[in-house]
PDB file of N, CA and C in Angstrom:
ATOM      1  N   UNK A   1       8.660  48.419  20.697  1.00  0.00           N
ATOM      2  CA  UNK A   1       8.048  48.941  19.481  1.00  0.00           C
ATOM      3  C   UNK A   1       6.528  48.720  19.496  1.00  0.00           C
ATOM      4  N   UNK A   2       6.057  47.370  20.070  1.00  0.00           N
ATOM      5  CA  UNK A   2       4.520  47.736  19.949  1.00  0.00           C
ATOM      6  C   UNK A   2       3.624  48.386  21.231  1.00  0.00           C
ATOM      7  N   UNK A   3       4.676  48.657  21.861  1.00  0.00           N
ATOM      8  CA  UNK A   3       4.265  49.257  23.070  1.00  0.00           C
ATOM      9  C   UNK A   3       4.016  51.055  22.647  1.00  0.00           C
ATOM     10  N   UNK A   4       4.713  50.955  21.841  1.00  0.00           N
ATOM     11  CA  UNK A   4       5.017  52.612  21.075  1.00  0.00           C
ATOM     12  C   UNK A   4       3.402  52.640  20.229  1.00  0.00           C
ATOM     13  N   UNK A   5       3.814  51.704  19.030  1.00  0.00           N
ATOM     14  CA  UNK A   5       2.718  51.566  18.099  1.00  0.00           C
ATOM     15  C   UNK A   5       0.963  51.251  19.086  1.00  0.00           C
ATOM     16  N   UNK A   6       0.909  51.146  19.755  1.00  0.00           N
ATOM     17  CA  UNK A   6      -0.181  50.891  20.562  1.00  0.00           C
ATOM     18  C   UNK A   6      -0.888  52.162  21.599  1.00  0.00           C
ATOM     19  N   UNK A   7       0.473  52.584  21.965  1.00  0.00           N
ATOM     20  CA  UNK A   7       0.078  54.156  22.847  1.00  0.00           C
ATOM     21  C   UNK A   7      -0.069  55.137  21.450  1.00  0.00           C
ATOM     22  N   UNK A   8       0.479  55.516  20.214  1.00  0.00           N
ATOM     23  CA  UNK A   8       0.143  55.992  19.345  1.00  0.00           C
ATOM     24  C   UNK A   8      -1.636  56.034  18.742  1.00  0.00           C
ATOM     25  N   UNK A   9      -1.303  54.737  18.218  1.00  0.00           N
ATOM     26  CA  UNK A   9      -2.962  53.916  18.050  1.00  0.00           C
ATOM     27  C   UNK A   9      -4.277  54.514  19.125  1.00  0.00           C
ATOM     28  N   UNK A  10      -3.508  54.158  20.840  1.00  0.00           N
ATOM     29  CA  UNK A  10      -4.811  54.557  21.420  1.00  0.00           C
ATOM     30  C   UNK A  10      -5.083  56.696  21.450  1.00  0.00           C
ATOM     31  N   UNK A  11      -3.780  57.270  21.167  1.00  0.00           N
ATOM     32  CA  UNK A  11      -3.819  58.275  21.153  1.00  0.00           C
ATOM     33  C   UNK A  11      -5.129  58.935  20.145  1.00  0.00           C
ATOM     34  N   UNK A  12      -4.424  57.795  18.879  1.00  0.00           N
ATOM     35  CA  UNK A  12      -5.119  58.452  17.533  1.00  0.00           C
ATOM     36  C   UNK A  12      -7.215  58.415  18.045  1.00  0.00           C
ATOM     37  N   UNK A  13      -7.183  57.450  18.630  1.00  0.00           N
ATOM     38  CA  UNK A  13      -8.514  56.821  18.597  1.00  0.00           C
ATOM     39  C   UNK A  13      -9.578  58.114  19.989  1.00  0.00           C
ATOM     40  N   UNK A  14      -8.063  58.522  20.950  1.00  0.00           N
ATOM     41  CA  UNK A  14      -9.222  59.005  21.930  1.00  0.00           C
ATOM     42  C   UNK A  14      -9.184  60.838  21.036  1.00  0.00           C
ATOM     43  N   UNK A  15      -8.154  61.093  20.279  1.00  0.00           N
ATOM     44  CA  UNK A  15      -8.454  62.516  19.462  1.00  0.00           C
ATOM     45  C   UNK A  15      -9.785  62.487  18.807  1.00  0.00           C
ATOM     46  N   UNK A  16      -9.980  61.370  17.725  1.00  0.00           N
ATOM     47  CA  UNK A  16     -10.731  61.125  17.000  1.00  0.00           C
ATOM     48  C   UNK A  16     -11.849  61.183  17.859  1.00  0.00           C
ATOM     49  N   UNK A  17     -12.447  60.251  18.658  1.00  0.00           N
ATOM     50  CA  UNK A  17     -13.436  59.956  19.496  1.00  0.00           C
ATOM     51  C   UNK A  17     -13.948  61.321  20.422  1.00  0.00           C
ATOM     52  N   UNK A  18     -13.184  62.183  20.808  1.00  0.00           N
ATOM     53  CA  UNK A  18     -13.339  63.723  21.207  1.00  0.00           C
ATOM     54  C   UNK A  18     -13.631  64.781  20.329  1.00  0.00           C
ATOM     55  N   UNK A  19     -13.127  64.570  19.326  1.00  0.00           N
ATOM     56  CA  UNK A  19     -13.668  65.325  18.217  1.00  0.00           C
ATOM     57  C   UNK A  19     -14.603  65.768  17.618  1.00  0.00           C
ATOM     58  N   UNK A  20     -15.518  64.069  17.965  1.00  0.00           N
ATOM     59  CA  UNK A  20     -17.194  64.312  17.599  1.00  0.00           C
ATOM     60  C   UNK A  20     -18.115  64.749  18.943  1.00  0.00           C
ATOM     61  N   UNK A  21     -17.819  66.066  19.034  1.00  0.00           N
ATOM     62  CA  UNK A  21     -18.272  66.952  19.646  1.00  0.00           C
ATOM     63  C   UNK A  21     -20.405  66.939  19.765  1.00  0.00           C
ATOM     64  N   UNK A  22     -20.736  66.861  20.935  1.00  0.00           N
ATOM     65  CA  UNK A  22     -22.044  67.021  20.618  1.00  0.00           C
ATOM     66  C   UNK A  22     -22.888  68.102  21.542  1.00  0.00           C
ATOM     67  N   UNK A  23     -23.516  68.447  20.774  1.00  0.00           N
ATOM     68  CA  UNK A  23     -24.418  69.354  21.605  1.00  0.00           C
ATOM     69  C   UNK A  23     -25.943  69.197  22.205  1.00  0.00           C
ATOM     70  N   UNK A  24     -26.178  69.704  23.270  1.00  0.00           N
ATOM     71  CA  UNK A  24     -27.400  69.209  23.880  1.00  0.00           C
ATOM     72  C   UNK A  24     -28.305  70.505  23.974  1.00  0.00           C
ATOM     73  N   UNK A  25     -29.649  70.738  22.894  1.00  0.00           N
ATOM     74  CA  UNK A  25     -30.435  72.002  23.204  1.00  0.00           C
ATOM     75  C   UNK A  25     -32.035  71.273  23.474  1.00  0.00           C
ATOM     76  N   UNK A  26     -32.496  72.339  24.278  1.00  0.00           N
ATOM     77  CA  UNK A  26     -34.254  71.935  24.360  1.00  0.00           C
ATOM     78  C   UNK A  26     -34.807  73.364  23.321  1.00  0.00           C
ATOM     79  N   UNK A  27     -35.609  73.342  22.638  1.00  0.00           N
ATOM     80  CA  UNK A  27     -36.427  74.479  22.259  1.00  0.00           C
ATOM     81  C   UNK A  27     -37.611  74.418  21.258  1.00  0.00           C
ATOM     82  N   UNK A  28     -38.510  75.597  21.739  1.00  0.00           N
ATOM     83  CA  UNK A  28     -39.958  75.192  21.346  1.00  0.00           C
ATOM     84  C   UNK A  28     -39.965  74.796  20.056  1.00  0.00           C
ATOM     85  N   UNK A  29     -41.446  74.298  19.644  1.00  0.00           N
ATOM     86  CA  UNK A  29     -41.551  74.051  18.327  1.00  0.00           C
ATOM     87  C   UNK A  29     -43.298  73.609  18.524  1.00  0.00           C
ATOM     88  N   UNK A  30     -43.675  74.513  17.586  1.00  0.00           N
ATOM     89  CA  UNK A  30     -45.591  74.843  17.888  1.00  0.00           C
ATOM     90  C   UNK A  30     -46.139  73.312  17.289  1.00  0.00           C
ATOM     91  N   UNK A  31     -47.063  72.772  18.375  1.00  0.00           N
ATOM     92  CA  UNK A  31     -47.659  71.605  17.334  1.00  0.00           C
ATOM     93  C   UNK A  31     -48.905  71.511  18.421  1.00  0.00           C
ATOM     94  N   UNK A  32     -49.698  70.887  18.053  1.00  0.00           N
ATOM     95  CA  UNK A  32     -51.086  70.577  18.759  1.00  0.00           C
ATOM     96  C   UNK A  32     -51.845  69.295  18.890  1.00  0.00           C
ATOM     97  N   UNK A  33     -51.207  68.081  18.497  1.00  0.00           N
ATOM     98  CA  UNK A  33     -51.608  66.621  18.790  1.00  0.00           C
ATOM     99  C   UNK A  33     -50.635  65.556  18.554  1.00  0.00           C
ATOM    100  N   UNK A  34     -50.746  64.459  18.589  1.00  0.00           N
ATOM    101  CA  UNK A  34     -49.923  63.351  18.692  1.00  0.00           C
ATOM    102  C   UNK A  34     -49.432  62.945  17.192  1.00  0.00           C
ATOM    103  N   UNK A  35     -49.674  63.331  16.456  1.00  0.00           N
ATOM    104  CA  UNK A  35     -49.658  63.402  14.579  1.00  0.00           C
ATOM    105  C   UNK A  35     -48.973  64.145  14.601  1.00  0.00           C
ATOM    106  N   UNK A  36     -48.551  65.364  15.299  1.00  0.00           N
ATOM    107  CA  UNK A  36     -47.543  66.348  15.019  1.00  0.00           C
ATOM    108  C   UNK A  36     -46.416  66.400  16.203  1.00  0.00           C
ATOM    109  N   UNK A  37     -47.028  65.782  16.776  1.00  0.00           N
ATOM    110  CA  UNK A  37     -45.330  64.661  17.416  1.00  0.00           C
ATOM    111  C   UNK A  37     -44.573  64.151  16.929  1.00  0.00           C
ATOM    112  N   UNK A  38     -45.565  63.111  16.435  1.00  0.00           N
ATOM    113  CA  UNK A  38     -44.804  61.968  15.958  1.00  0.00           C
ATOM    114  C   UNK A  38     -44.252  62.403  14.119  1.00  0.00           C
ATOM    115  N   UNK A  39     -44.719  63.982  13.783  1.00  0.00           N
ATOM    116  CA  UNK A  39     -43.784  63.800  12.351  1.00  0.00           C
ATOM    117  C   UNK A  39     -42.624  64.885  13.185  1.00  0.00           C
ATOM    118  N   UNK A  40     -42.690  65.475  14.069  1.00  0.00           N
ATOM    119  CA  UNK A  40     -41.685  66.103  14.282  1.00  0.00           C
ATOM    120  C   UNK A  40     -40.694  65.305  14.870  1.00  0.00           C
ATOM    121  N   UNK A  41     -40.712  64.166  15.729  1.00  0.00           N
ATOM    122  CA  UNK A  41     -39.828  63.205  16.140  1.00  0.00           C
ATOM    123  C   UNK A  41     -39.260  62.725  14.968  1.00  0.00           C
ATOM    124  N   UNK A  42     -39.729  62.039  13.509  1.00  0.00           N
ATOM    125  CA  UNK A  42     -39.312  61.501  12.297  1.00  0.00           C
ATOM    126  C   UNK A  42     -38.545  62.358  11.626  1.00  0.00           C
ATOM    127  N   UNK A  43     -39.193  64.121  11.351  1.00  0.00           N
ATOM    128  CA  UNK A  43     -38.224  65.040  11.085  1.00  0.00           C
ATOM    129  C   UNK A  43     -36.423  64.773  11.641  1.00  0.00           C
ATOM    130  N   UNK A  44     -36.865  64.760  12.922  1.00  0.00           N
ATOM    131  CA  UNK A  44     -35.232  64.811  13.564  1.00  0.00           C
ATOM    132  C   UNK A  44     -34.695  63.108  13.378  1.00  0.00           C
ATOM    133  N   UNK A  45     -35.116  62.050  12.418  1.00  0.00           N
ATOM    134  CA  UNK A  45     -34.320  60.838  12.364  1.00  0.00           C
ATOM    135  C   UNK A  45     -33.816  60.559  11.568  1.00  0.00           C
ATOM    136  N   UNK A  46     -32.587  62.085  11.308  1.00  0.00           N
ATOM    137  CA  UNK A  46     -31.359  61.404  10.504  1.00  0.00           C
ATOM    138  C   UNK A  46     -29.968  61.542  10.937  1.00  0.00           C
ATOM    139  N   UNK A  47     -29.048  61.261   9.975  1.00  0.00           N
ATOM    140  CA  UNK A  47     -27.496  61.229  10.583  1.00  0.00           C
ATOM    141  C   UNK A  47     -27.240  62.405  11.294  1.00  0.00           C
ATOM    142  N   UNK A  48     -26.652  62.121  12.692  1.00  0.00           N
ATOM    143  CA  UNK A  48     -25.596  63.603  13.220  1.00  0.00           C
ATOM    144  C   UNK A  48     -26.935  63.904  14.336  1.00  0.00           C
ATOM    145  N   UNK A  49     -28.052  63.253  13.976  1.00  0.00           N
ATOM    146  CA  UNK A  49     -29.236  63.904  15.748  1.00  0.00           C
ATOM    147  C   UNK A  49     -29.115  62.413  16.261  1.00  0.00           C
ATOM    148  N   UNK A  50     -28.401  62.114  17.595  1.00  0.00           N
ATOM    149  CA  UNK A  50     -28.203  61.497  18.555  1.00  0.00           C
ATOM    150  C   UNK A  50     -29.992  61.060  19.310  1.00  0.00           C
ATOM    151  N   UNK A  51     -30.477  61.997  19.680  1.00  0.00           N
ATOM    152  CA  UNK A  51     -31.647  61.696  20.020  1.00  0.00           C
ATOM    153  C   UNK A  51     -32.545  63.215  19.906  1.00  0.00           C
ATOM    154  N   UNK A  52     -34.095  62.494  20.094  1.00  0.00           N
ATOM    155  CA  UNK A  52     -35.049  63.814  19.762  1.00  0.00           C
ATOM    156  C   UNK A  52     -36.202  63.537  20.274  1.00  0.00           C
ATOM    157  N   UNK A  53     -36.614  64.423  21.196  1.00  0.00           N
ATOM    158  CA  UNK A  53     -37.921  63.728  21.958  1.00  0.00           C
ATOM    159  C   UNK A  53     -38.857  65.225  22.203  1.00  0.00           C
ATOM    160  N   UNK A  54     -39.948  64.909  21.297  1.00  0.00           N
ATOM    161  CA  UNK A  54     -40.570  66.250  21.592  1.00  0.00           C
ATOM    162  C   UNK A  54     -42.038  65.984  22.568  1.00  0.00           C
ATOM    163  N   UNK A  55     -41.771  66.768  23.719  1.00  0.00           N
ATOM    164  CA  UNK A  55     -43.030  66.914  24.814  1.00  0.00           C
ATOM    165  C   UNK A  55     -44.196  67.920  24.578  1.00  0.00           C
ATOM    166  N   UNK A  56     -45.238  67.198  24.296  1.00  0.00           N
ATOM    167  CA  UNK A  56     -46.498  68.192  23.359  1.00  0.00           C
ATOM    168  C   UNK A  56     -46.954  68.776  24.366  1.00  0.00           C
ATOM    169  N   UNK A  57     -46.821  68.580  25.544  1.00  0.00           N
ATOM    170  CA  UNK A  57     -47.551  69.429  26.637  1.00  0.00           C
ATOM    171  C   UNK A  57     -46.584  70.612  26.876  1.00  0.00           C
ATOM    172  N   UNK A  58     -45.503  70.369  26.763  1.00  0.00           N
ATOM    173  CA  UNK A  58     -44.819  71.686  26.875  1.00  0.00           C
ATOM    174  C   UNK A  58     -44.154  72.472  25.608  1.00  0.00           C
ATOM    175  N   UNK A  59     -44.483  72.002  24.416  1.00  0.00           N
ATOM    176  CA  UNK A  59     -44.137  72.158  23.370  1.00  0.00           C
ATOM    177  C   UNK A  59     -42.560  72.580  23.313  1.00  0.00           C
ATOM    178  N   UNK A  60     -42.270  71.389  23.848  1.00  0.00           N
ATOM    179  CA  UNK A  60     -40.742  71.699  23.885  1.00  0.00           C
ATOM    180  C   UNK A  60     -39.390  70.688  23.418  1.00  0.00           C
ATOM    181  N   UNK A  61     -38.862  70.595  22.470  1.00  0.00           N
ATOM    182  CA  UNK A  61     -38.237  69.241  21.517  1.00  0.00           C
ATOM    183  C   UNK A  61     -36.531  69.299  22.431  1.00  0.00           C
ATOM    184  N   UNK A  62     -36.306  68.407  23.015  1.00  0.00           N
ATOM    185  CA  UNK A  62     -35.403  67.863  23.744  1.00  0.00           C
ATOM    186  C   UNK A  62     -34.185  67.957  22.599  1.00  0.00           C
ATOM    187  N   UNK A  63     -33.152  68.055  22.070  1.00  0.00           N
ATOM    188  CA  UNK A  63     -32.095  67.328  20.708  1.00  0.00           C
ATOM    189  C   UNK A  63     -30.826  67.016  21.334  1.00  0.00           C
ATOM    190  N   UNK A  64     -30.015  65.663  21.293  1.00  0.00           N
ATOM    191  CA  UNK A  64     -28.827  65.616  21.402  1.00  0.00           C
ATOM    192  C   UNK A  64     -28.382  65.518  19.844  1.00  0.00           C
ATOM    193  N   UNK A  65     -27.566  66.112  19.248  1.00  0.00           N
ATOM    194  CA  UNK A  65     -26.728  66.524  17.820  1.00  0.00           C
ATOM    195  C   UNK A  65     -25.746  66.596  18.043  1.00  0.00           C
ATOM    196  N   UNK A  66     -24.961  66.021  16.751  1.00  0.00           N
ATOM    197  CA  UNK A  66     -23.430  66.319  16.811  1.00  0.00           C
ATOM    198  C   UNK A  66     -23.154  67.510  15.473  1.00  0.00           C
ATOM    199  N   UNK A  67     -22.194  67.811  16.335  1.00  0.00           N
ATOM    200  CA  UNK A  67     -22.025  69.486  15.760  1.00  0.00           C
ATOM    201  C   UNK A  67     -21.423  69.116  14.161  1.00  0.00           C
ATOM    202  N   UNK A  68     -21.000  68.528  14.317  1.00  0.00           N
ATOM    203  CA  UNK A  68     -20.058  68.136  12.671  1.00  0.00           C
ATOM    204  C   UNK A  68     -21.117  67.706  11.809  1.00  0.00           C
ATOM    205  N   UNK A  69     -21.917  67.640  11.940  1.00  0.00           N
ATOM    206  CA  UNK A  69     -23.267  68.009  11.239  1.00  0.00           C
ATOM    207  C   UNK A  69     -24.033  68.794  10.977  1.00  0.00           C
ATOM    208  N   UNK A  70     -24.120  69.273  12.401  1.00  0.00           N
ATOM    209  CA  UNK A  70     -25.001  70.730  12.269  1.00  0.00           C
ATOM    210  C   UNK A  70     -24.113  71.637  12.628  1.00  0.00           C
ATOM    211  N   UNK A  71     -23.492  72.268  12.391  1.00  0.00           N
ATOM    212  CA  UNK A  71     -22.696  73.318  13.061  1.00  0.00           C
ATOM    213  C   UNK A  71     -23.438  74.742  13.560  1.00  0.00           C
ATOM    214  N   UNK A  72     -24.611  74.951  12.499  1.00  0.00           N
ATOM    215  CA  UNK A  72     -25.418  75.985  13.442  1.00  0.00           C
ATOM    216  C   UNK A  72     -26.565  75.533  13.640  1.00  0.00           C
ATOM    217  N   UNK A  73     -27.151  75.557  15.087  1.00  0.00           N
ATOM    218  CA  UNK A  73     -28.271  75.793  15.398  1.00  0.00           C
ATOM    219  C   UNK A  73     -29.269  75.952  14.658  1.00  0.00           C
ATOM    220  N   UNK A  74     -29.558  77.022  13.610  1.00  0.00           N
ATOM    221  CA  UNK A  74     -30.121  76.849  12.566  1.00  0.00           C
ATOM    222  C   UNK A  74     -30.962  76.126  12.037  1.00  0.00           C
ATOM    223  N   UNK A  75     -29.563  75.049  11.855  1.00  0.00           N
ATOM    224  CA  UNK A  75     -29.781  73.775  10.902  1.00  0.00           C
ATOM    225  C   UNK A  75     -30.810  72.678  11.670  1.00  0.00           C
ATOM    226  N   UNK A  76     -30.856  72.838  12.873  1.00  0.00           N
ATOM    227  CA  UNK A  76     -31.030  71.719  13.848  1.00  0.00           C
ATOM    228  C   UNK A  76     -32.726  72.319  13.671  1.00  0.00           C
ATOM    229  N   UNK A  77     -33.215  73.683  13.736  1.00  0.00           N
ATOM    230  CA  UNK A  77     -34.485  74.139  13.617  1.00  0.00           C
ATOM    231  C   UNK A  77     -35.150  73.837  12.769  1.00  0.00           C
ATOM    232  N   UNK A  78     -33.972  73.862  11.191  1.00  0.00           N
ATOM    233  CA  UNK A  78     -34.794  73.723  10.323  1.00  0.00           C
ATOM    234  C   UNK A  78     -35.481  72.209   9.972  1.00  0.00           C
ATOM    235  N   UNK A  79     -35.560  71.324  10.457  1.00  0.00           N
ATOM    236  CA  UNK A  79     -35.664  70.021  10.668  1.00  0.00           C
ATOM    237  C   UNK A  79     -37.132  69.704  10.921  1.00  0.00           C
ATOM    238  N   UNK A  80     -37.121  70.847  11.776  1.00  0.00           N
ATOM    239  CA  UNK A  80     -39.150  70.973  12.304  1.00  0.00           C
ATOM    240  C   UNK A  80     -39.634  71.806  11.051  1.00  0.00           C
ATOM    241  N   UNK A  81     -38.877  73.128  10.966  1.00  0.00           N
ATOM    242  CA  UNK A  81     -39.232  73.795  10.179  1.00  0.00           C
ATOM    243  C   UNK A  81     -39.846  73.122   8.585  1.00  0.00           C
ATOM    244  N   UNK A  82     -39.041  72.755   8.101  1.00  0.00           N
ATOM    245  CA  UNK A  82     -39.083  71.966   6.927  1.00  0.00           C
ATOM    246  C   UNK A  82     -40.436  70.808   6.455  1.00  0.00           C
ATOM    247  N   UNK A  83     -40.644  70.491   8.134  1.00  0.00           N
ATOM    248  CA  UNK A  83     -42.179  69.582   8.678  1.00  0.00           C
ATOM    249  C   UNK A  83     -43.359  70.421   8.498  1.00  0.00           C
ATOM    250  N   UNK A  84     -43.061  71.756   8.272  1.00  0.00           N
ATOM    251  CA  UNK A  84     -43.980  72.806   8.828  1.00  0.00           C
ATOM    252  C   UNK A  84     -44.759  73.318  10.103  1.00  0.00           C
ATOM    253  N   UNK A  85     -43.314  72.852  11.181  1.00  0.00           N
ATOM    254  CA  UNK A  85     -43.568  73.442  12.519  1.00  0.00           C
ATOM    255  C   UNK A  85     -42.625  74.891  13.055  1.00  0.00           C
ATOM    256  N   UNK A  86     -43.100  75.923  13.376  1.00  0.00           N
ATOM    257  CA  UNK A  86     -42.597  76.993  13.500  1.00  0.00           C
ATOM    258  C   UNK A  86     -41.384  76.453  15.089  1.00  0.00           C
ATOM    259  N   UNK A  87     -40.658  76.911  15.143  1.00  0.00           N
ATOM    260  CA  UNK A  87     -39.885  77.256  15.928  1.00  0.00           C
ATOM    261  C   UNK A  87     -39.653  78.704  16.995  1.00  0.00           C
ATOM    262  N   UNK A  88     -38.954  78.528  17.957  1.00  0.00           N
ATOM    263  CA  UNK A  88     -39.078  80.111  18.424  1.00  0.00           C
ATOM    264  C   UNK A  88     -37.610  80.633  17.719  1.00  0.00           C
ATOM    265  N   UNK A  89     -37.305  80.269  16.818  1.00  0.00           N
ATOM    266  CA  UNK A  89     -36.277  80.935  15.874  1.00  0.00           C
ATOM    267  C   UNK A  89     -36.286  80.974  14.723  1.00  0.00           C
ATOM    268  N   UNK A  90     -37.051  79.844  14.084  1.00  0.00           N
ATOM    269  CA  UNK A  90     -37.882  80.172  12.668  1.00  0.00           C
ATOM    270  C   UNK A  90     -39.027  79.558  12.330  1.00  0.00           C
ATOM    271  N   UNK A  91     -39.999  80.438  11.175  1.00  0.00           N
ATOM    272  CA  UNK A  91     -41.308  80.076  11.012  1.00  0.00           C
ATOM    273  C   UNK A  91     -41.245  79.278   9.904  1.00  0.00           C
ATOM    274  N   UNK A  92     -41.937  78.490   9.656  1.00  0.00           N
ATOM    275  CA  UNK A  92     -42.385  77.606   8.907  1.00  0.00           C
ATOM    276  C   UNK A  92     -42.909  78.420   7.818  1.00  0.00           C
ATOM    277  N   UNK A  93     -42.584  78.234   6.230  1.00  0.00           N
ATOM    278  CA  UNK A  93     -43.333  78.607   5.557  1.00  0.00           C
ATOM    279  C   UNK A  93     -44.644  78.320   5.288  1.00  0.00           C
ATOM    280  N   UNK A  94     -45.214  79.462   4.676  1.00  0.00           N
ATOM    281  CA  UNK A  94     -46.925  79.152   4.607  1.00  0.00           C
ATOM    282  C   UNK A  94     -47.401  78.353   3.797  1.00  0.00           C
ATOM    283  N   UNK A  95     -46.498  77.522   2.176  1.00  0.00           N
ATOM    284  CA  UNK A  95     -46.662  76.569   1.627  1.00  0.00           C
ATOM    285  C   UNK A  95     -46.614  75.215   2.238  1.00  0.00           C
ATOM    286  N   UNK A  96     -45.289  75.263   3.448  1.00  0.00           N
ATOM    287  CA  UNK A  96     -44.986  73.930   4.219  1.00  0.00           C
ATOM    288  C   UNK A  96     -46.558  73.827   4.922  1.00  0.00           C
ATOM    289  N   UNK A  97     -46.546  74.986   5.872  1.00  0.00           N
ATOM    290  CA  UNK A  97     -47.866  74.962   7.405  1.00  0.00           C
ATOM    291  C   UNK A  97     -48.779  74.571   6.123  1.00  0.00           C
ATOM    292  N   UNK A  98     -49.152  74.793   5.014  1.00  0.00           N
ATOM    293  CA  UNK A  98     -50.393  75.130   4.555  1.00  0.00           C
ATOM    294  C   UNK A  98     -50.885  73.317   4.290  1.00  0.00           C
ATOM    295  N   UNK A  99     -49.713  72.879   3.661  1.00  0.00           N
ATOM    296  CA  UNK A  99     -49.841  70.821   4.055  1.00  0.00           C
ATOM    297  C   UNK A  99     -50.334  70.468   5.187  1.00  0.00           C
ATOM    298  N   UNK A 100     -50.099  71.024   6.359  1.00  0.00           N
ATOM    299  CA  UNK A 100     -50.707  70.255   7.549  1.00  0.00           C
ATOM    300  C   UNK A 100     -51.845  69.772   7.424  1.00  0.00           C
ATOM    301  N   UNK A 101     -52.252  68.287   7.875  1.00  0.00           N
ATOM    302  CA  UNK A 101     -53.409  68.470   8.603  1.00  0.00           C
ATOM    303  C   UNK A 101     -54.331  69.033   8.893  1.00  0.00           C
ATOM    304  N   UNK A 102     -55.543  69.159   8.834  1.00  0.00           N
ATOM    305  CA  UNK A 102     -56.544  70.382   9.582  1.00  0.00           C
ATOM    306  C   UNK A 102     -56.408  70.406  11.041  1.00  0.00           C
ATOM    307  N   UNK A 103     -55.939  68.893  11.668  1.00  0.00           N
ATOM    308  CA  UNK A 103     -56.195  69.105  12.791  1.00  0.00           C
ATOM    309  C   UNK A 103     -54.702  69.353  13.590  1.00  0.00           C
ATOM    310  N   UNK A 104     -53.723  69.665  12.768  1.00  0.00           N
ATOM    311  CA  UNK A 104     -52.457  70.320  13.037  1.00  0.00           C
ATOM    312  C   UNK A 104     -52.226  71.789  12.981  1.00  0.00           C
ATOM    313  N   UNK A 105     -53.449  72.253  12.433  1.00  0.00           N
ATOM    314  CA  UNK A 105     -52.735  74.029  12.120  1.00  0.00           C
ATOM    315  C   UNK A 105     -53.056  74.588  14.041  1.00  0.00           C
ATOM    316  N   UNK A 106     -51.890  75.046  14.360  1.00  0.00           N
ATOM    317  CA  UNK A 106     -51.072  75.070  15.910  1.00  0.00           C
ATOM    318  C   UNK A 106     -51.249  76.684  15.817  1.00  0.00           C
ATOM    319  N   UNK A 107     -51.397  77.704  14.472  1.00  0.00           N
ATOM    320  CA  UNK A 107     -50.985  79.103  14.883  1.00  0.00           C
ATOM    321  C   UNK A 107     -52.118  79.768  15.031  1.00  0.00           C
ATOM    322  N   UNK A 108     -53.717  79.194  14.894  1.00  0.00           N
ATOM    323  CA  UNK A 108     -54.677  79.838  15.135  1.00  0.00           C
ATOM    324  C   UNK A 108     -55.710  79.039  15.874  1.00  0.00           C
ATOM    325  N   UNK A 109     -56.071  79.160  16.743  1.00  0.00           N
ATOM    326  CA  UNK A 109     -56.488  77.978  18.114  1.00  0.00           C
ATOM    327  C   UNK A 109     -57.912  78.002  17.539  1.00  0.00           C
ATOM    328  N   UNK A 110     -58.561  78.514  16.422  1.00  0.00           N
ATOM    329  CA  UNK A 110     -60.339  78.242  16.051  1.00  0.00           C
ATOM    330  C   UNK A 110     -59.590  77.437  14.791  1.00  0.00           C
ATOM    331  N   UNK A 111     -58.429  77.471  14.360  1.00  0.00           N
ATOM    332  CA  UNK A 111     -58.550  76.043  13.698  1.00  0.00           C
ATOM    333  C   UNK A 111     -58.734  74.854  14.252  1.00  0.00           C
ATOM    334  N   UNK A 112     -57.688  74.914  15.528  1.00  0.00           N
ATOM    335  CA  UNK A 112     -57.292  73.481  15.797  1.00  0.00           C
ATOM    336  C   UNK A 112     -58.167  72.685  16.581  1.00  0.00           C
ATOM    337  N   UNK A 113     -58.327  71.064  16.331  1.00  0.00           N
ATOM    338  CA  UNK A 113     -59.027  70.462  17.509  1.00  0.00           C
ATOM    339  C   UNK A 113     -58.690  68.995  17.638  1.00  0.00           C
ATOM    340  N   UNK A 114     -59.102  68.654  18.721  1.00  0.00           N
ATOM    341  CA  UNK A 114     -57.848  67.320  18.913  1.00  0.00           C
ATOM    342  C   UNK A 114     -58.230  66.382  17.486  1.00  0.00           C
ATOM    343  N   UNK A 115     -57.152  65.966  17.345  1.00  0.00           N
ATOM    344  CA  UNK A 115     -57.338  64.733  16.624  1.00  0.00           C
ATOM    345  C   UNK A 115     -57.862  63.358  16.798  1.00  0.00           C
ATOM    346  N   UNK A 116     -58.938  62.868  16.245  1.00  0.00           N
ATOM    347  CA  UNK A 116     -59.007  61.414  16.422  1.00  0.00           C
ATOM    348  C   UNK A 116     -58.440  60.398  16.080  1.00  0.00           C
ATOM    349  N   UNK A 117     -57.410  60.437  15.319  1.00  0.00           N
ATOM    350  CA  UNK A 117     -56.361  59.485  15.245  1.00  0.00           C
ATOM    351  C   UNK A 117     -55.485  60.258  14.102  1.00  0.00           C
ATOM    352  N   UNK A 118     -54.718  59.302  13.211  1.00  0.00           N
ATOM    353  CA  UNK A 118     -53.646  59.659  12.404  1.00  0.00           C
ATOM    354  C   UNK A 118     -54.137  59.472  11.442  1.00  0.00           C
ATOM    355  N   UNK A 119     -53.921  60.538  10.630  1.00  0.00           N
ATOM    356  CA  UNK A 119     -54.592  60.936   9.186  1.00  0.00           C
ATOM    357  C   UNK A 119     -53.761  60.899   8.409  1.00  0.00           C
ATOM    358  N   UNK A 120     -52.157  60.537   8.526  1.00  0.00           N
ATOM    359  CA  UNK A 120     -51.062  60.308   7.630  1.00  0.00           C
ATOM    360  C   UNK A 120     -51.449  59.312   6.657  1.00  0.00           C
TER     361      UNK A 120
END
């Protein structure tokens, strides 16, 4: 009997444990200094994103997510989006972009210029 109750138990645990399904995407997201790294990395630090590492030289945000969170893609964009960083699947509204930084606006290159430190 606990040989039963135990292969049951480990059954229940490896369904469960497979279940939380995760997904692994890279994709752009416009930013132009280390201030807009580092809020787009904070954007992605909540429940259900596994990890998030965005490379400013290639403007390109790494995400491990679990789907039972995000179930669409979408959702996972809107994360930058919401920061007011455009995506190559959605734009940032012009109230969000319009908060940036001066030395964050990424969509017109005679705005932008490096930053000297963090203005947060």
């Amino acid at each position: 009997m606990k040989n039963l109750l135990f292969v049951v138990f480990t059954l229940f645990l490896v369904i469960n444990i497979s279940a939380q399904k995760k997904a692994d995407v890279t994709f752009e997201v416009g930013a132009v200094c280390g201030m807009c790294e580092t809020r787009i990395e904070q954007a992605y630090d909540v429940k259900g994103i596994v990890i998030a590492d965005y490379d400013l030289e290639s403007h390109k945000l790494h995400v491990v997510y679990k789907t039972k969170h995000f179930p669409d893609i979408l959702d996972v964009h809107r994360l930058a989006v919401n920061v007011g960083h455009d995506t190559d699947l959605i734009k940032a509204s012009e109230e969000v972009y319009a908060k940036l930084h001066g030395c964050c606006k990424y969509r017109d290159e005679s705005e932008t210029h490096k930053c000297s430190g963090d203005h947060e």
